[in-house]
Structure formats: C-alpha cells, structure tokens
Protein backbone atom coordinates (compact mmCIF):
# COMPACT_ATOMS: atom_id res chain seq x y z
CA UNK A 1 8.22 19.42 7.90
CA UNK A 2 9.02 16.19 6.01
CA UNK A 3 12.54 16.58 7.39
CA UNK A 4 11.54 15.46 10.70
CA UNK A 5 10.51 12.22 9.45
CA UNK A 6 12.68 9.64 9.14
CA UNK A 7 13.01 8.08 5.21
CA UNK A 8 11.12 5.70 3.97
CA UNK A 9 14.04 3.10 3.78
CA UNK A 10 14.76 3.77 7.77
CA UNK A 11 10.80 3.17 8.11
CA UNK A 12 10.51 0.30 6.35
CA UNK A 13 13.38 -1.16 8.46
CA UNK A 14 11.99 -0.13 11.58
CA UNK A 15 8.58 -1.88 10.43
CA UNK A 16 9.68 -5.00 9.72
CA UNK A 17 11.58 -5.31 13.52
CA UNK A 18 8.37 -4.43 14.93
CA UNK A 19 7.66 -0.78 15.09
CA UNK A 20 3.90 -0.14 15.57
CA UNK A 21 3.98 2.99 17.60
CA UNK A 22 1.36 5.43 16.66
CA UNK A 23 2.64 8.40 13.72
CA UNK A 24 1.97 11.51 12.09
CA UNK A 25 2.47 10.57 9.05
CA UNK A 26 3.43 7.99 6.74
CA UNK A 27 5.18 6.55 3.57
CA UNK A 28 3.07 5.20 0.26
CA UNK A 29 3.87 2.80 -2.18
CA UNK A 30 3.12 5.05 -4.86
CA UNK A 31 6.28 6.22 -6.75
CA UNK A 32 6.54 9.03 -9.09
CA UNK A 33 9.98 10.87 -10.74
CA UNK A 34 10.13 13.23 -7.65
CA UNK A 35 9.38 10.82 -4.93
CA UNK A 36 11.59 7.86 -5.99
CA UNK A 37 10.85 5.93 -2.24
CA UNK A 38 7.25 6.87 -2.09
CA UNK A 39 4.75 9.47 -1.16
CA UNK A 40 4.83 11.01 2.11
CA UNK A 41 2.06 11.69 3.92
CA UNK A 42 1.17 13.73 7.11
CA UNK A 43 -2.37 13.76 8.70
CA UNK A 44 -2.74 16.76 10.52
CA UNK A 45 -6.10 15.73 12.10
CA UNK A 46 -5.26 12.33 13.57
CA UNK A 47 -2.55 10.01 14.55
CA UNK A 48 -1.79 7.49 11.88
CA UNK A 49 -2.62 4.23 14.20
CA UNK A 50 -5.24 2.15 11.47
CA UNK A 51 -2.42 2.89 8.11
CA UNK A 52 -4.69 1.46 5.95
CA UNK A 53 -7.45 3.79 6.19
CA UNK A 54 -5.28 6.93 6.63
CA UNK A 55 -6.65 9.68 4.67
CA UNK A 56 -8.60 7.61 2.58
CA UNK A 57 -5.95 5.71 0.92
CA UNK A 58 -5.32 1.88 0.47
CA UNK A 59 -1.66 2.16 -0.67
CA UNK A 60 0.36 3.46 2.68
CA UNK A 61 3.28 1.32 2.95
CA UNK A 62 4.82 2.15 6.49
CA UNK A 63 4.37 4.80 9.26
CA UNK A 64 6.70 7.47 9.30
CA UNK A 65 7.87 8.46 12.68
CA UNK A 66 9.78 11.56 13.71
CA UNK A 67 13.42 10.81 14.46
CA UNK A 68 13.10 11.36 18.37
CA UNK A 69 10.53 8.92 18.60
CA UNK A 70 12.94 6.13 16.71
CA UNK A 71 15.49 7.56 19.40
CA UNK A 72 13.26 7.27 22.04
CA UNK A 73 11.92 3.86 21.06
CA UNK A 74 15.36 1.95 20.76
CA UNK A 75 15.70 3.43 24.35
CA UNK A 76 12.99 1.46 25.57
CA UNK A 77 14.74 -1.73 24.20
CA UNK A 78 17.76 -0.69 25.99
CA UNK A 79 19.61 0.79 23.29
CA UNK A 80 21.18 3.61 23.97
CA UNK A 81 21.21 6.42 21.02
CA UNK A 82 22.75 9.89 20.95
CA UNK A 83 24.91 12.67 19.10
CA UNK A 84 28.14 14.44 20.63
CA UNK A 85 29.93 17.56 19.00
CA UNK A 86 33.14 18.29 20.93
CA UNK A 87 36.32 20.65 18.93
CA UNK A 88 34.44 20.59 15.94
CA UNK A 89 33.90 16.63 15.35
CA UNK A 90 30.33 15.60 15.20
CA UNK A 91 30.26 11.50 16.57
CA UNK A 92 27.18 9.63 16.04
CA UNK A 93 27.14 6.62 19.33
CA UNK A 94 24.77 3.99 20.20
CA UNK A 95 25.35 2.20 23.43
CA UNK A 96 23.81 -1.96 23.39
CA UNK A 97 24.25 -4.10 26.26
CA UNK A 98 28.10 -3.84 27.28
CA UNK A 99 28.72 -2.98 23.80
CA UNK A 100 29.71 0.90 22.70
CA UNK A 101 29.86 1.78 18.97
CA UNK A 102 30.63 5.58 18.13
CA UNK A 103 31.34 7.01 14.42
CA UNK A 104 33.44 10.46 14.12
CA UNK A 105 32.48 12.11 10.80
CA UNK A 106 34.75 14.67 11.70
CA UNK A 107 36.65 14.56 7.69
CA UNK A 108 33.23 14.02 5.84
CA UNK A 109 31.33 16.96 7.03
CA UNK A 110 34.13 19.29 6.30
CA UNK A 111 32.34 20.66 3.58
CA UNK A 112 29.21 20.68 5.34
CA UNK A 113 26.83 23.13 7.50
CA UNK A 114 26.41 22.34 10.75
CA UNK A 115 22.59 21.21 10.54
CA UNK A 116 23.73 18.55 7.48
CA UNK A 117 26.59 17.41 9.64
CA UNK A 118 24.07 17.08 13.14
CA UNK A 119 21.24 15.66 10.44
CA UNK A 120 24.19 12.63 9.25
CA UNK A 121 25.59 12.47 12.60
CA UNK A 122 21.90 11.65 14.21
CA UNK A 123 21.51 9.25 10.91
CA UNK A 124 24.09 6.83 12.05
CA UNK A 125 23.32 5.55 15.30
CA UNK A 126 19.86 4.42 14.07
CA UNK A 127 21.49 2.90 11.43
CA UNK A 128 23.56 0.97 13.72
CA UNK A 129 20.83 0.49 16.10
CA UNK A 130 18.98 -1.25 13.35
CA UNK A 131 21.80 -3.24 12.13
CA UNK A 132 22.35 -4.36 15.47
CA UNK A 133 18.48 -5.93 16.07
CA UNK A 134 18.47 -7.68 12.41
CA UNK A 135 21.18 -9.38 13.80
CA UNK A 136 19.33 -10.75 16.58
C-alpha cells in the first residue's frame, strides 16, 4: 500500500508550500538501513490531521498523501496535472496559467513495464508542479 503514497522527499516539498490537507498516513524522522528517508506510517483508524500525536509518536515529520490527492490539490490552485500514453510514449504534462510543460519518456522506459513507466510518467508533473510554486 505504501506505493500509493507519495515519498517522503515529494512530502516534505509539498509541506513546506503549504500542504495541510488531512492523510492516511505519514513520514517519520526516524531513519534506519532499510528506510533511508524515514518511517512510513499508515493509521488505519483515523485520518492523520493532529501529526504529532499520530499513533502515539512524537517524531512524524510530514503527512503522506496519496498521489491523487497531490493531483487533485495542485488542481485547486489552478494547476493543471495529468498523464497521456498515445503509440506507446508515456508524457507526463502539467498545465499553469498560459503556460504548458509536457515530458515524453518515451526512450527511458524502454526497458520498463508499463506500471513503472505510468508510476515515472505520473512522477513528473508533480515534480514540475512543485518546481513551478517554489518559484513563486
């Protein structure tokens, strides 16, 4: 289930431009060999919406939403997020304002299954979406 999370670094990002929706789980600050960016953590009884006390820990770090909750939270700032897959090229595009950014990863996913190539390609545009509100 952790896969439909986003990672800690996207969290962390998303945190610090204001992201304060209410999550399933979230991201420690504990670090161990296996979990290099933290512990995850989901709480199947609640909504993480007080992180401190979340399951009875002091050290959560960040929420950790699902990805179509970033997705549908730049949407509410007007920024437009989505994947296409047309003749076998996966693009990742984020629309902002009258600006239109789009990424093909058409040659790097060669190699790939299509659920790593739709994982990347959905990767990007929040990426780019985040990019894009540091800068303002």
């Amino acid at each position: 289930m952790k896969k439909q999370f986003v990672s800690y670094k996207i969290a962390l990002a998303l945190k610090e431009l204001g992201f304060d929706e209410p999550c399933l789980a979230g991201w420690s600050n504990i670090y161990s060999k296996d979990e290099p960016d933290g512990y995850f953590y989901i709480n199947y009884n609640d909504e993480i919406s007080d992180i401190p006390k979340i399951i009875g820990y002091n050290h959560i770090k960040c929420k950790a939403p699902l990805w179509q909750q970033v997705i549908q939270w730049f949407i509410e700032r007007n920024i437009i997020l989505y994947v296409e897959h047309s003749s076998g090229i996966w693009t990742g595009v984020v629309e902002y304002s009258e600006e239109y950014f789009e990424k093909d990863f058409d040659e790097e996913f060669l190699n790939l299954s299509k659920k790593e190539c739709h994982y990347l390609a959905r990767k990007w545009p929040i990426l780019k979406a985040i990019e894009l509100c540091q800068k303002k």
